[in-house]
C-alpha atoms as a PDB file:
ATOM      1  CA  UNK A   1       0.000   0.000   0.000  1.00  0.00           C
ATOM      2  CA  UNK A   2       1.291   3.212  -0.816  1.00  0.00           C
ATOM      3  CA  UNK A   3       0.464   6.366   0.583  1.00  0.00           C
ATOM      4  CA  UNK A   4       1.058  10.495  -0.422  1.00  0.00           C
ATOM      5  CA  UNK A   5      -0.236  11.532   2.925  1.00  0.00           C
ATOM      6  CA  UNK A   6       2.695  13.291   5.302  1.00  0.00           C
ATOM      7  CA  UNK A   7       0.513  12.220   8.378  1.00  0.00           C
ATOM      8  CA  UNK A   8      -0.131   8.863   7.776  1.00  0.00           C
ATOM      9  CA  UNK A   9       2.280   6.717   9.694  1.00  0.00           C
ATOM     10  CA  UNK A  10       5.219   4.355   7.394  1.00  0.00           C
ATOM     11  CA  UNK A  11       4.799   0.712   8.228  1.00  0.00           C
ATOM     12  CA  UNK A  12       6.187  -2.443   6.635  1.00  0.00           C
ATOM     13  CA  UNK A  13       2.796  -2.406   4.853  1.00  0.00           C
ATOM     14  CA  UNK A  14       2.507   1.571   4.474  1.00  0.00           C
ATOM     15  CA  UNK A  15       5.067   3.026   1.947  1.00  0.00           C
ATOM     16  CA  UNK A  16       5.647   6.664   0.344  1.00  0.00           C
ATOM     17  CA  UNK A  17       4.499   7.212  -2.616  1.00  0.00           C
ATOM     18  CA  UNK A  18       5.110  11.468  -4.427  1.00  0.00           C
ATOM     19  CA  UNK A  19       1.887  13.156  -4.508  1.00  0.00           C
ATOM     20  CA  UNK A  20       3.131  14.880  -7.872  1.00  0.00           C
ATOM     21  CA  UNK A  21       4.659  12.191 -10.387  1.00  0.00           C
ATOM     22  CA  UNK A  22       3.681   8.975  -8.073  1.00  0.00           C
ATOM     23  CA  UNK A  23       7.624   7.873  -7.385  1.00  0.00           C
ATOM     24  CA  UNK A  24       7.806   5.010  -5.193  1.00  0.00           C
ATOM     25  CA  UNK A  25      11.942   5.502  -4.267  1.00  0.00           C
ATOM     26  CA  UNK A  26      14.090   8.451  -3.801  1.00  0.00           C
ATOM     27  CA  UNK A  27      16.718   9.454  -1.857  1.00  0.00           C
ATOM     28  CA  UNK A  28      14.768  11.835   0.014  1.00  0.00           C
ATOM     29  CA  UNK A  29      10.930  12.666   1.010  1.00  0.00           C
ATOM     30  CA  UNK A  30       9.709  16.364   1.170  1.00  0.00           C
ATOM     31  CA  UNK A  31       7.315  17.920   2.039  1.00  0.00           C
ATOM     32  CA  UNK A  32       4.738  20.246  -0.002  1.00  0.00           C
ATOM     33  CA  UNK A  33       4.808  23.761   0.571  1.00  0.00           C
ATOM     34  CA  UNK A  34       2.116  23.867  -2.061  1.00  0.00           C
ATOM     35  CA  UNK A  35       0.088  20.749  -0.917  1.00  0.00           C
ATOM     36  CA  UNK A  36       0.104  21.222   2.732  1.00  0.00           C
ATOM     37  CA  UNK A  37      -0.026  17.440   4.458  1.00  0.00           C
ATOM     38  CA  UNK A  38       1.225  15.822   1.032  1.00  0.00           C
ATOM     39  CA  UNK A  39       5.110  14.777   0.189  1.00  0.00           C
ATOM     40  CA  UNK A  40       7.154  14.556  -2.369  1.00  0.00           C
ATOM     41  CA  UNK A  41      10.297  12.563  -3.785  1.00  0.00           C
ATOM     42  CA  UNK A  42      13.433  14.854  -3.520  1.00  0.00           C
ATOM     43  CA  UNK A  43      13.372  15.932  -7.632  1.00  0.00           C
ATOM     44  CA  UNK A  44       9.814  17.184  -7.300  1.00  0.00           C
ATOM     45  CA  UNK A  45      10.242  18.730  -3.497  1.00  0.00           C
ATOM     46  CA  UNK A  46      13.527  20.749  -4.658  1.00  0.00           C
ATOM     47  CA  UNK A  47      11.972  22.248  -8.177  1.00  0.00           C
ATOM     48  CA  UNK A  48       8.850  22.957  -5.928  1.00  0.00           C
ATOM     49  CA  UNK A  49      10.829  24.808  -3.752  1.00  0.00           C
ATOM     50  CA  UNK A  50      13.271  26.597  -6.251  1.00  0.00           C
ATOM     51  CA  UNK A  51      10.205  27.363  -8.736  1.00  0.00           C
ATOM     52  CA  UNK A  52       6.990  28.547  -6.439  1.00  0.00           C
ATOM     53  CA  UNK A  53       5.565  25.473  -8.488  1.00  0.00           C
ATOM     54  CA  UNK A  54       4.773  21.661  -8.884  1.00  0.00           C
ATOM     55  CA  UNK A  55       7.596  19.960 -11.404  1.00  0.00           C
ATOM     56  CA  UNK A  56       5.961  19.834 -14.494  1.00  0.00           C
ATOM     57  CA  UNK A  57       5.226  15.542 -15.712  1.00  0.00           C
ATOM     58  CA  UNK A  58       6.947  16.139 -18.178  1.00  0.00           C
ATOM     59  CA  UNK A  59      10.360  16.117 -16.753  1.00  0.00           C
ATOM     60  CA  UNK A  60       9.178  12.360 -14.780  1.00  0.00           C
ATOM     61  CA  UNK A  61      10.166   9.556 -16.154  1.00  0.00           C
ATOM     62  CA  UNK A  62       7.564   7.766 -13.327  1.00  0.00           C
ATOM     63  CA  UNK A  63       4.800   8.288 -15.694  1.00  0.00           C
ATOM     64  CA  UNK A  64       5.108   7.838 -19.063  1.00  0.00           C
END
């Protein structure tokens, strides 16, 4: 089960998942400035931080 919810608590069961482009595994989890209660994988956290903005899908290679 994953989950994009920063208040829901990580079990073996319960994983991380980005709220923007769905990543599963990343270095590091954010969270939304944007999306208050939401987190992100570290690519989509930093350009949200450095651009006032969510990181376009474009740039993911998650979805395709």
């Amino acid at each position: 089960v994953y989950t994009d919810d920063a208040a829901t608590k990580l079990t073996d069961r319960i994983h991380p998942q980005c709220f923007n482009c769905s990543c599963q595994d990343t270095s590091t989890w954010r969270r939304s400035s944007l999306s208050p209660g939401k987190i992100l994988c570290n690519k989509c956290g930093l350009y949200e931080r450095t651009h006032c903005r969510s990181r376009p899908l474009r740039f993911s290679s998650a979805k395709a």
